[in-house]
C-alpha atoms as a PDB file:
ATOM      1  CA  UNK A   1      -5.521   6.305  -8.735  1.00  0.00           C
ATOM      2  CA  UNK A   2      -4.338   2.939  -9.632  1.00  0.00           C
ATOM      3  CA  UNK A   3      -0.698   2.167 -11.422  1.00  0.00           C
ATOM      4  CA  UNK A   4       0.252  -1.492 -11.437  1.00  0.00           C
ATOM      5  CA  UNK A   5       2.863  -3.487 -14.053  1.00  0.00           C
ATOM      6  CA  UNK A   6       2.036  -7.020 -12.847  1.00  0.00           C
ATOM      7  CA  UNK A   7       4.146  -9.990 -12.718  1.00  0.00           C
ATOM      8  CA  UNK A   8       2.830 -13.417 -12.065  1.00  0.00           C
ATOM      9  CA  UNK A   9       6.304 -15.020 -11.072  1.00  0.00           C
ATOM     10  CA  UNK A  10       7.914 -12.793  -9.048  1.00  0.00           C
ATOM     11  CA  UNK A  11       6.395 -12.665  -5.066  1.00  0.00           C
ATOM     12  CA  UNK A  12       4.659  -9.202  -4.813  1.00  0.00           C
ATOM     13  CA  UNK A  13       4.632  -7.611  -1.037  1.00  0.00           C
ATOM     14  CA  UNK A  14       2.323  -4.855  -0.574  1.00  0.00           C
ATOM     15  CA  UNK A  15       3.401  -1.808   2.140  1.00  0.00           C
ATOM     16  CA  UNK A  16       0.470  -0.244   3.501  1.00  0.00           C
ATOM     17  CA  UNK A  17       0.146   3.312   5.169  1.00  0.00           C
ATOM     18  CA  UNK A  18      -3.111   5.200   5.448  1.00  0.00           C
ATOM     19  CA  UNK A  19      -2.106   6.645   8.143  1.00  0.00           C
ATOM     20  CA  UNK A  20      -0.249   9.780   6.228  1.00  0.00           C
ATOM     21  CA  UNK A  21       2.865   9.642   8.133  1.00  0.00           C
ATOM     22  CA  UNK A  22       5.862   6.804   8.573  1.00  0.00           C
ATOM     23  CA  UNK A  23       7.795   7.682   5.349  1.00  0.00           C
ATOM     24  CA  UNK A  24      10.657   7.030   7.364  1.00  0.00           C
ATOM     25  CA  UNK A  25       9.904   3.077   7.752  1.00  0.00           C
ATOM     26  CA  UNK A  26       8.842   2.905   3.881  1.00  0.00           C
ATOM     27  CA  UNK A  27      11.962   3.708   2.219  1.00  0.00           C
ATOM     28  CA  UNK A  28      14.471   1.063   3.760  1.00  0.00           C
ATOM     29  CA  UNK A  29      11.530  -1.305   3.556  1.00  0.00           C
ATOM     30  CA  UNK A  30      11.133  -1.232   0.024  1.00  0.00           C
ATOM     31  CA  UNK A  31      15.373  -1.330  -0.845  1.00  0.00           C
ATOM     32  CA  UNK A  32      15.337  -4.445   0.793  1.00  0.00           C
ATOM     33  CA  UNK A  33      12.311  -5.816  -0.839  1.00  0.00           C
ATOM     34  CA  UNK A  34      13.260  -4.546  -4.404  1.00  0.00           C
ATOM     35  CA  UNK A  35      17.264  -6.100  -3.295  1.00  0.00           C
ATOM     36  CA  UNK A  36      15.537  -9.297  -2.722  1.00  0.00           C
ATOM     37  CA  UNK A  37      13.213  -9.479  -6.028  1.00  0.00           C
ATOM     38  CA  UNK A  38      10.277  -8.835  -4.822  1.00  0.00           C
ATOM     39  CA  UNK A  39       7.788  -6.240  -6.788  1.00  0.00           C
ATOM     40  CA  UNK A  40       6.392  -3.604  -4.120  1.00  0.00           C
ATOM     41  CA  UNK A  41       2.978  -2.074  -4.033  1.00  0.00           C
ATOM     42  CA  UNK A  42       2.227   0.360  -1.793  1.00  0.00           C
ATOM     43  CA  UNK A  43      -1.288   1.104  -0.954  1.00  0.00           C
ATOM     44  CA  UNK A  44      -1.006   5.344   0.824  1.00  0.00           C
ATOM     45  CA  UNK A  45      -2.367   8.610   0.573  1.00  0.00           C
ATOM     46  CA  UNK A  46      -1.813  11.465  -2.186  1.00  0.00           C
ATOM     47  CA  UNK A  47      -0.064  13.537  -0.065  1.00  0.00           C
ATOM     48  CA  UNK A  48       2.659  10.850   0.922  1.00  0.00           C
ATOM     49  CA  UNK A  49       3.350   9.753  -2.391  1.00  0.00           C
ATOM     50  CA  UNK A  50       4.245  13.090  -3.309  1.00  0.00           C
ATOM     51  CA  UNK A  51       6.377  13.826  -0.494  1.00  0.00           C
ATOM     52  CA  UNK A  52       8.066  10.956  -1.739  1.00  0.00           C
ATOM     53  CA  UNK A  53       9.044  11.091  -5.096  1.00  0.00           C
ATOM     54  CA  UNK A  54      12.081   8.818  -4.405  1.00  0.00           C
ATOM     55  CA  UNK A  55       9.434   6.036  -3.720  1.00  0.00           C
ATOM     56  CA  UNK A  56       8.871   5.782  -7.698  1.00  0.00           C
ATOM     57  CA  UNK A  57      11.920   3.826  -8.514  1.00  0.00           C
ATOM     58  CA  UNK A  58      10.842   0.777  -6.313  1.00  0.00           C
ATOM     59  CA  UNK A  59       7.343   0.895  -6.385  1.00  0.00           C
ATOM     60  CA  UNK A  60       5.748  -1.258  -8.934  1.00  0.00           C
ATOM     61  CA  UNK A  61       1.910  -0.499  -8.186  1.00  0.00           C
ATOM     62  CA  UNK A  62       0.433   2.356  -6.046  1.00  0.00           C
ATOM     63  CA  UNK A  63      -3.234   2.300  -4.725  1.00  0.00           C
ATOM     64  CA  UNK A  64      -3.681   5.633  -3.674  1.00  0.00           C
ATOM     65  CA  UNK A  65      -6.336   6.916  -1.205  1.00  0.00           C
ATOM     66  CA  UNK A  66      -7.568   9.142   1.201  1.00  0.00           C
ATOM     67  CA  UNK A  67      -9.370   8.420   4.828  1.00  0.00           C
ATOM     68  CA  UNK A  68     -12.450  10.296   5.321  1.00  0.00           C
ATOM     69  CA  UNK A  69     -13.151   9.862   8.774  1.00  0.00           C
ATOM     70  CA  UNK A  70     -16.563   8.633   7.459  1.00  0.00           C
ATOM     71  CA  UNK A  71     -17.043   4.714   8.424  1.00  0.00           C
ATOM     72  CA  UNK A  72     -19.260   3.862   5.909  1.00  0.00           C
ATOM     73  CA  UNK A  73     -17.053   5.249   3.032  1.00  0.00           C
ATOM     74  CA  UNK A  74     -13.768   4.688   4.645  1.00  0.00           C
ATOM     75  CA  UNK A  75     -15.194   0.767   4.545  1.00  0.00           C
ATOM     76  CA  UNK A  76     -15.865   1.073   1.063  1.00  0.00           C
ATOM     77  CA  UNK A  77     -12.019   2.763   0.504  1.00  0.00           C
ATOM     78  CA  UNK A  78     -10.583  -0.152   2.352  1.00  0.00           C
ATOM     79  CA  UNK A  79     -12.433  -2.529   0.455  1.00  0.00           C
ATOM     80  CA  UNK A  80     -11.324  -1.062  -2.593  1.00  0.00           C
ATOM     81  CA  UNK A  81      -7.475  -1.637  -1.297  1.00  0.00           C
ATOM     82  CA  UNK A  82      -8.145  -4.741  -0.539  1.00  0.00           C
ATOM     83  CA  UNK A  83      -9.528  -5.584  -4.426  1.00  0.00           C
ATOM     84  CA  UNK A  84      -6.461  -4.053  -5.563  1.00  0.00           C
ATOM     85  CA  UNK A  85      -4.222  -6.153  -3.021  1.00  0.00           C
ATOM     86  CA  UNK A  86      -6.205  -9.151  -4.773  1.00  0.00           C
ATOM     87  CA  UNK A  87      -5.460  -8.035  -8.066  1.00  0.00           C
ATOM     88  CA  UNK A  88      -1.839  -7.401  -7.370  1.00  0.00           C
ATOM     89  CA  UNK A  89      -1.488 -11.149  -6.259  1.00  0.00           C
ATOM     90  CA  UNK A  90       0.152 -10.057  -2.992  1.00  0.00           C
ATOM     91  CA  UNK A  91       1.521 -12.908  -0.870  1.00  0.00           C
ATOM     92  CA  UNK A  92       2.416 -10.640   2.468  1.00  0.00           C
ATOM     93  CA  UNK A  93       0.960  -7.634   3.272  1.00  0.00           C
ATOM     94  CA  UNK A  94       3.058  -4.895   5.456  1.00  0.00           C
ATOM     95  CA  UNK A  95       0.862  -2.474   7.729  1.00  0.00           C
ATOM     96  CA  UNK A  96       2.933   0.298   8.970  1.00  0.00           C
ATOM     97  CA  UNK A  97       0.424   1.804  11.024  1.00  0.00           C
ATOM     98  CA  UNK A  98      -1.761  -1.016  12.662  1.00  0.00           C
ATOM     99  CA  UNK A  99      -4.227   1.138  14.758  1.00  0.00           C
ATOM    100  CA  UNK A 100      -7.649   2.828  13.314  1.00  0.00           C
ATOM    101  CA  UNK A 101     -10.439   1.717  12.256  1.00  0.00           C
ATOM    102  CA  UNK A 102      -9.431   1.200   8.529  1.00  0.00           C
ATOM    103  CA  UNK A 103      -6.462  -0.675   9.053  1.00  0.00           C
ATOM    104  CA  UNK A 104      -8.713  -3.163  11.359  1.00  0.00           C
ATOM    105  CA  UNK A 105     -11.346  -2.499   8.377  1.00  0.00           C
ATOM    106  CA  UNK A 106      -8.757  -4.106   5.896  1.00  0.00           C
ATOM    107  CA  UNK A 107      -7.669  -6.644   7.873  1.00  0.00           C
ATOM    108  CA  UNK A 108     -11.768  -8.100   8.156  1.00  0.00           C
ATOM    109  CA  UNK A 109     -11.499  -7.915   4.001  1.00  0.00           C
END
């Protein structure tokens, strides 16, 4: 699922988590950004974008996603993020859970 409303002059910071859990760390992440004037993306899974409805009024593009536990297609999945990171014209991407193999995966994008 993609939803993006891009802006070429404003800085764009994309919050990542696969992971399914660390709302807690997202929310008070993206105030500040969106206090600053920064757009937010946030690259997640289905099932923490709608435990967080709140997270609509700050996000400005979602890439949403789901880890299969299968290498080979979780590759592909992070590949994916990564051409909608590109797309996005993110300057600073924001892992919030940097262990597993698809965060590395995304990182070797």
């Amino acid at each position: 699922m993609l939803k993006s409303t891009q802006e070429n002059t404003i800085e764009t910071i994309a919050l990542v988590e696969v992971g399914g859990s660390h709302d807690e760390c997202l929310l008070s992440q993206m105030h500040a950004l969106k206090n600053s004037g920064r757009r937010v993306v946030l690259v997640c899974t289905p099932e923490l974008k709608d435990r967080n409805p709140v997270f609509e009024e700050y996000v400005d593009g979602y890439f949403i996603t789901s880890i299969t536990g299968n290498g080979c297609k979780d590759v592909g999945i992070m590949r994916a993020a990564w051409k909608f990171i590109k797309h996005e014209n993110v300057s600073k991407v924001v892992l919030n859970t940097a262990q597993g193999h698809h965060v590395r995966n995304l990182c070797w994008m």
